[in-house]
N, C-alpha and C. Protein backbone atom coordinates (compact mmCIF):
# COMPACT_ATOMS: atom_id res chain seq x y z
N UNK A 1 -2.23 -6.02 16.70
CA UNK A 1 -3.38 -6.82 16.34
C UNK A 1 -3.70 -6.59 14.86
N UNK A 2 -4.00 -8.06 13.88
CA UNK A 2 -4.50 -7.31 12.56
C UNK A 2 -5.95 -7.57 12.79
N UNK A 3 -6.16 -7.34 12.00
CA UNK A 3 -8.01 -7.06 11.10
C UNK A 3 -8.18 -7.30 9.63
N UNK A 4 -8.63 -8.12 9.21
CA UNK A 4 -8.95 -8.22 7.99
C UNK A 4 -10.04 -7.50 7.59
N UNK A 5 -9.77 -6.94 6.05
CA UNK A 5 -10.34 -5.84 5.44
C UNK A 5 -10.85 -6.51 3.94
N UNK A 6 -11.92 -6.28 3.71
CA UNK A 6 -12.04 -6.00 2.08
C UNK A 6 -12.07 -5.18 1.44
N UNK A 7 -11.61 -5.15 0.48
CA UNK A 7 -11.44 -4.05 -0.47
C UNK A 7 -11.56 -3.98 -2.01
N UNK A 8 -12.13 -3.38 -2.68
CA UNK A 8 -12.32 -3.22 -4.22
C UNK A 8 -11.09 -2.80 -4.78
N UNK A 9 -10.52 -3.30 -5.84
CA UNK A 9 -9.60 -2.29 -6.44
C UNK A 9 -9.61 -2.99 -7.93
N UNK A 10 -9.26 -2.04 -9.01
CA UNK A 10 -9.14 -2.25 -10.47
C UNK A 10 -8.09 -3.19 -10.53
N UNK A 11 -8.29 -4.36 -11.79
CA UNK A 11 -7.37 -5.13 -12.48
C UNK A 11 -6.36 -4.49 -12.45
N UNK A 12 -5.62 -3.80 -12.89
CA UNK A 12 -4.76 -3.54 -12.90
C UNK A 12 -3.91 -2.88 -11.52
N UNK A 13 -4.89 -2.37 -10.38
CA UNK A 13 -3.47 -1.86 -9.74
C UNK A 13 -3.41 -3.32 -8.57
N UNK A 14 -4.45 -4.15 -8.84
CA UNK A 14 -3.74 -5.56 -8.74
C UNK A 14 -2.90 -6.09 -9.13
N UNK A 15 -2.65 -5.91 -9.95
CA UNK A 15 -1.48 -6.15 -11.00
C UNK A 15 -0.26 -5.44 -10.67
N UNK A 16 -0.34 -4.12 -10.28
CA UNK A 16 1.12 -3.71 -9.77
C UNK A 16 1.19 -4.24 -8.37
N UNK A 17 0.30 -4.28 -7.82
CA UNK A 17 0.45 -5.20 -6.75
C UNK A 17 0.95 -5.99 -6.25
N UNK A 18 0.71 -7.15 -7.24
CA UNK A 18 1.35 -8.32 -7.44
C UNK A 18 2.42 -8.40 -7.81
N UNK A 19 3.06 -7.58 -8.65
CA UNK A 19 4.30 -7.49 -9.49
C UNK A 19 5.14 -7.14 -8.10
N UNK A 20 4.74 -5.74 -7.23
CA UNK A 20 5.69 -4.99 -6.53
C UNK A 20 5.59 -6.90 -5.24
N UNK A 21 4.80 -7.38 -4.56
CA UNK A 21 4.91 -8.19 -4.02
C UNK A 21 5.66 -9.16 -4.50
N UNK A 22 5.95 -10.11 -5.55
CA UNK A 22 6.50 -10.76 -5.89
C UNK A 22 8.06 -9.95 -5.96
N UNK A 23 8.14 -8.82 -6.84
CA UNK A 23 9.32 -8.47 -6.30
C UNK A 23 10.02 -8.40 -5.05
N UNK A 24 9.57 -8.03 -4.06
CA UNK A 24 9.90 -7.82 -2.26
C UNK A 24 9.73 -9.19 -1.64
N UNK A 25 9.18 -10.52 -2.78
CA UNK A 25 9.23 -11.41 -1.72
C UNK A 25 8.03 -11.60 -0.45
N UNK A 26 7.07 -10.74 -1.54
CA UNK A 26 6.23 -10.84 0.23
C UNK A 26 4.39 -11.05 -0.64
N UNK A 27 3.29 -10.91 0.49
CA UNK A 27 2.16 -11.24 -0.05
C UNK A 27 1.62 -9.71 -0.18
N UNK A 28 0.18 -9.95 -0.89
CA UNK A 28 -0.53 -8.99 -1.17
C UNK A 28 -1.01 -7.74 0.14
N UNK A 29 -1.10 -8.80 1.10
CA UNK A 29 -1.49 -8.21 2.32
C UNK A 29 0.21 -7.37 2.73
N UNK A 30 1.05 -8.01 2.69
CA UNK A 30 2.46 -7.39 3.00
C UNK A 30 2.88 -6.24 1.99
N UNK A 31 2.44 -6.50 0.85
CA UNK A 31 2.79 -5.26 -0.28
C UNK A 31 1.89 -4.04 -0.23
N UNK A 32 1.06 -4.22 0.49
CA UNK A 32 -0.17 -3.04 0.66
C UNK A 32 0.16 -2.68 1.67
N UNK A 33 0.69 -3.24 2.98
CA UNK A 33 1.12 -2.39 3.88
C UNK A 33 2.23 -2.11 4.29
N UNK A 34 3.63 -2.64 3.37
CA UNK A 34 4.54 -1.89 3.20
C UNK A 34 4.25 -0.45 2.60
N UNK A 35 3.28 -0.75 1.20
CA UNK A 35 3.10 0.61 0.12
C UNK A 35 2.48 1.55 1.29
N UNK A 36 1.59 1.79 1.99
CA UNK A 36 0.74 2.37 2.78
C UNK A 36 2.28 3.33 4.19
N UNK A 37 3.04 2.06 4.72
CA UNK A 37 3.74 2.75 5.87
C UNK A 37 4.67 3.55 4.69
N UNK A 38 5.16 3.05 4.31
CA UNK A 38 6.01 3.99 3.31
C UNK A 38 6.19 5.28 2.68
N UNK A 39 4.07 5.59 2.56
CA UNK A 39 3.88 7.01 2.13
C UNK A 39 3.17 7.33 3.09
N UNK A 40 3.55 6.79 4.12
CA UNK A 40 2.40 8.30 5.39
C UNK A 40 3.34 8.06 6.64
N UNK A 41 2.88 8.96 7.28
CA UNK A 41 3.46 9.01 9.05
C UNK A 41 2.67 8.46 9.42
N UNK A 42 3.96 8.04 10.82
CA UNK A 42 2.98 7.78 11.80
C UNK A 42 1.72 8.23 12.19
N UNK A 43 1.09 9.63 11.59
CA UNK A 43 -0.03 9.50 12.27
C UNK A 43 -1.30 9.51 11.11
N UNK A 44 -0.61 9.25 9.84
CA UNK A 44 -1.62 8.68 8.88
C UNK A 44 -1.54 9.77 7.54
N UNK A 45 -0.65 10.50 7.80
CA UNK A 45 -0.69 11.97 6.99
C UNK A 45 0.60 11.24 5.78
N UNK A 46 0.60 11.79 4.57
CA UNK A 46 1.27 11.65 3.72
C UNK A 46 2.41 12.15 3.67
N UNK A 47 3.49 11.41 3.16
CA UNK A 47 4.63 11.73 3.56
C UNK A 47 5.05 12.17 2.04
N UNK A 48 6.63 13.46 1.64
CA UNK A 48 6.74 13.58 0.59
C UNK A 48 5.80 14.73 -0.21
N UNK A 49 5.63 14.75 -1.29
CA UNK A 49 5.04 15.51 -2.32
C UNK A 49 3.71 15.20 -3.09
N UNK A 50 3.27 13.86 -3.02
CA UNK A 50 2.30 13.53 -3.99
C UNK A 50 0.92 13.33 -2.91
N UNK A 51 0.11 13.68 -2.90
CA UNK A 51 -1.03 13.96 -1.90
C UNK A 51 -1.06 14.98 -1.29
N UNK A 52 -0.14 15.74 -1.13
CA UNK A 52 -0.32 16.63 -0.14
C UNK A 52 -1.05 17.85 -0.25
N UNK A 53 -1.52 18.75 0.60
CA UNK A 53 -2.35 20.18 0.02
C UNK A 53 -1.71 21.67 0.59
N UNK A 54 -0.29 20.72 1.52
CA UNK A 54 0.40 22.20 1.21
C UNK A 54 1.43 22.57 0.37
């Protein structure tokens, strides 16, 4: 099921946004939640090195 969300974000990381979407071929809503599954697990935790606190 989706849900539509609003959200604030700066000119610019709209802008990479847009750039990374247009690259992949896909929309804003698709580039945010590719970017999102990409850096976390399944259960919402960050995946990798950059966020993490251990």
């Amino acid at each position: 099921m989706k849900k539509r969300i609003n959200i604030t974000l700066e000119e610019e990381v709209i802008t990479r946004v847009d750039r990374y979407a247009k690259e992949y071929y896909t929309s804003r809503s698709g580039a945010i939640t590719r970017l999102i599954v990409e850096a976390t697990d399944s259960s919402g935790k960050p995946v990798g090195g950059r966020g993490t606190t251990e």
